[in-house]
Protein backbone atom coordinates (compact mmCIF):
# COMPACT_ATOMS: atom_id res chain seq x y z
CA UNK A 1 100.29 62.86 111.25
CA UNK A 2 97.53 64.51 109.68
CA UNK A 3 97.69 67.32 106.84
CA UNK A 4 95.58 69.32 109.52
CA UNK A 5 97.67 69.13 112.76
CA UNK A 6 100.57 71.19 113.99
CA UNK A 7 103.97 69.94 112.33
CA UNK A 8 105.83 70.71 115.36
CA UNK A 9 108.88 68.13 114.45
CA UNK A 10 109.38 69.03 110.83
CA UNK A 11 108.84 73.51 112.13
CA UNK A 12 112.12 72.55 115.15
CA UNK A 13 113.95 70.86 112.07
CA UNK A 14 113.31 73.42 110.08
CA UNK A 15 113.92 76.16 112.29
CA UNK A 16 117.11 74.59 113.84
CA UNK A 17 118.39 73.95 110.07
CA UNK A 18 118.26 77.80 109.16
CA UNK A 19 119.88 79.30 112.35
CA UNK A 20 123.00 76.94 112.02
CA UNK A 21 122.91 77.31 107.97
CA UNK A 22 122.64 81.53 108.96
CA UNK A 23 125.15 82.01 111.85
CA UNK A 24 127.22 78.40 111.80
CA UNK A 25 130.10 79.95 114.18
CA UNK A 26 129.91 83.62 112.91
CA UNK A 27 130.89 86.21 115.90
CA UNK A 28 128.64 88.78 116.73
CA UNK A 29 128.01 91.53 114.36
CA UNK A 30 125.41 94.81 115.21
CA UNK A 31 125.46 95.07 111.36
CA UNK A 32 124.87 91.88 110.74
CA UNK A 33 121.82 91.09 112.83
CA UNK A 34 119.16 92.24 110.34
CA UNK A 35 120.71 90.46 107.67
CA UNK A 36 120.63 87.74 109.33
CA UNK A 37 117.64 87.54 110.60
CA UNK A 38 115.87 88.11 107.21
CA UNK A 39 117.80 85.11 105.67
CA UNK A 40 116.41 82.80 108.48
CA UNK A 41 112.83 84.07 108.36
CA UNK A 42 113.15 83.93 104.59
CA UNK A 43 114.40 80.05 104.57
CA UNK A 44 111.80 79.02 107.39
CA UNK A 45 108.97 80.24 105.45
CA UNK A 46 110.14 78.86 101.94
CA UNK A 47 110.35 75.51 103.87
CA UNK A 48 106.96 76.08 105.95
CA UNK A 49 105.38 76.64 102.27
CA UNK A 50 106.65 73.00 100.85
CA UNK A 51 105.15 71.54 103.74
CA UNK A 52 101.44 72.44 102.25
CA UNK A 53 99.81 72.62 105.57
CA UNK A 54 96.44 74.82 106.25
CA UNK A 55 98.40 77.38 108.49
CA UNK A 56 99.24 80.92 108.42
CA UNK A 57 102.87 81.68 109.98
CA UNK A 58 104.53 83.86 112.06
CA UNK A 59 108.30 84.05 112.94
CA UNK A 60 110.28 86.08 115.50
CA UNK A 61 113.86 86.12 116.28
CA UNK A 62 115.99 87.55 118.59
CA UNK A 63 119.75 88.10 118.38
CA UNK A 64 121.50 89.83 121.00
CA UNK A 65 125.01 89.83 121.59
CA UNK A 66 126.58 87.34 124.73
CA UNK A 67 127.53 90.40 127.35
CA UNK A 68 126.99 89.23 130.75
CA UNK A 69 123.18 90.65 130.34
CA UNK A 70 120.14 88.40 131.18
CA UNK A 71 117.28 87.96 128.80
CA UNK A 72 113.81 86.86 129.42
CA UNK A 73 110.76 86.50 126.84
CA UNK A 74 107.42 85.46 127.07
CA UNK A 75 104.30 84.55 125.00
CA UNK A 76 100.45 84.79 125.50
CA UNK A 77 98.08 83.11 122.72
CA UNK A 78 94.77 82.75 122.91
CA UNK A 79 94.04 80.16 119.89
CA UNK A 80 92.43 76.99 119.75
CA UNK A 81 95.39 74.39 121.47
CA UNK A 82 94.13 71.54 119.57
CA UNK A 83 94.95 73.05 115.83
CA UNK A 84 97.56 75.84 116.29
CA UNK A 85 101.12 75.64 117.94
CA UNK A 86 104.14 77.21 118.34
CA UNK A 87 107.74 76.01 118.07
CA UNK A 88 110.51 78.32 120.41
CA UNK A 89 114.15 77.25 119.52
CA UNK A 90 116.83 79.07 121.99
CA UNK A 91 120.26 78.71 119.94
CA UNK A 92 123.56 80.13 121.20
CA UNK A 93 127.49 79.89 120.43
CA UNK A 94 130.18 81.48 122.04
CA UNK A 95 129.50 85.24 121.10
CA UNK A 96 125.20 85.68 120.61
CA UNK A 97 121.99 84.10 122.01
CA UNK A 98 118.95 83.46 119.84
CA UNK A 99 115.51 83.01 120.36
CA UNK A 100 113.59 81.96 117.33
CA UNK A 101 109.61 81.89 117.83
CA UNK A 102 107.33 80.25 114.86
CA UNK A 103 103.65 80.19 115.69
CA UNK A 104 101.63 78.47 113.76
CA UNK A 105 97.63 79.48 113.12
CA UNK A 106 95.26 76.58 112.06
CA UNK A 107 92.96 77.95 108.29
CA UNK A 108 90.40 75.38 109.51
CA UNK A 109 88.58 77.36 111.85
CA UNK A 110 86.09 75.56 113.52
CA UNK A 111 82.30 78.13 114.41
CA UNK A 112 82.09 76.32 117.46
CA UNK A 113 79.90 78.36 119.86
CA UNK A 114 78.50 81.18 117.23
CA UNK A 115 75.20 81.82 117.17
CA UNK A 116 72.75 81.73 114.59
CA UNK A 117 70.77 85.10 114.83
């Protein structure tokens, strides 16, 4: 793979590494949730850093307790598909669901189409 393309193997690994090192079999915990999710986000990007791609990084998660109640979630990019990416991880145990977005912006911007003045 090159140093300029989308990791999107080693960002799943990653990302699926820090949700079971956070919440393993934990239960459900209101108080817990922000905690949480600041220990994953920390981890992924500590890990996103030692890969030393040219990519600026954004992470979302969602925790929300297992109660009968449906969840759907979407995402609209408009980025060039052949340089940036996005990895979406849906984790759940027997008390919480978790959706765990990491989007991924290519540095190397191409000037394709701008015009000289």
């Amino acid at each position: 793979m090159e140093d300029d393309q989308f990791p999107q193997e080693d960002i799943e690994t990653i990302a699926k590494n820090a949700i079971v090192g956070t919440l393993g079999d934990c239960a459900y915990n209101a108080k817990k949730v922000g905690d949480w999710t600041n220990s994953m986000t920390d981890t992924i990007l500590k890990e996103l850093q030692g890969l030393n791609r040219p990519f600026k990084y954004v992470v979302t998660t969602i925790i929300m307790q297992k109660n009968g109640a449906g969840m759907d979630t979407g995402a609209a990019m408009h980025w060039d598909a052949n340089k940036d990416g996005l990895v979406c991880i849906p984790w759940e145990n027997g008390e919480m669901h978790v959706v765990l977005t990491i989007y991924g912006v290519s540095l190397n911007v191409d000037n394709v189409g701008d015009e000289e003045d």
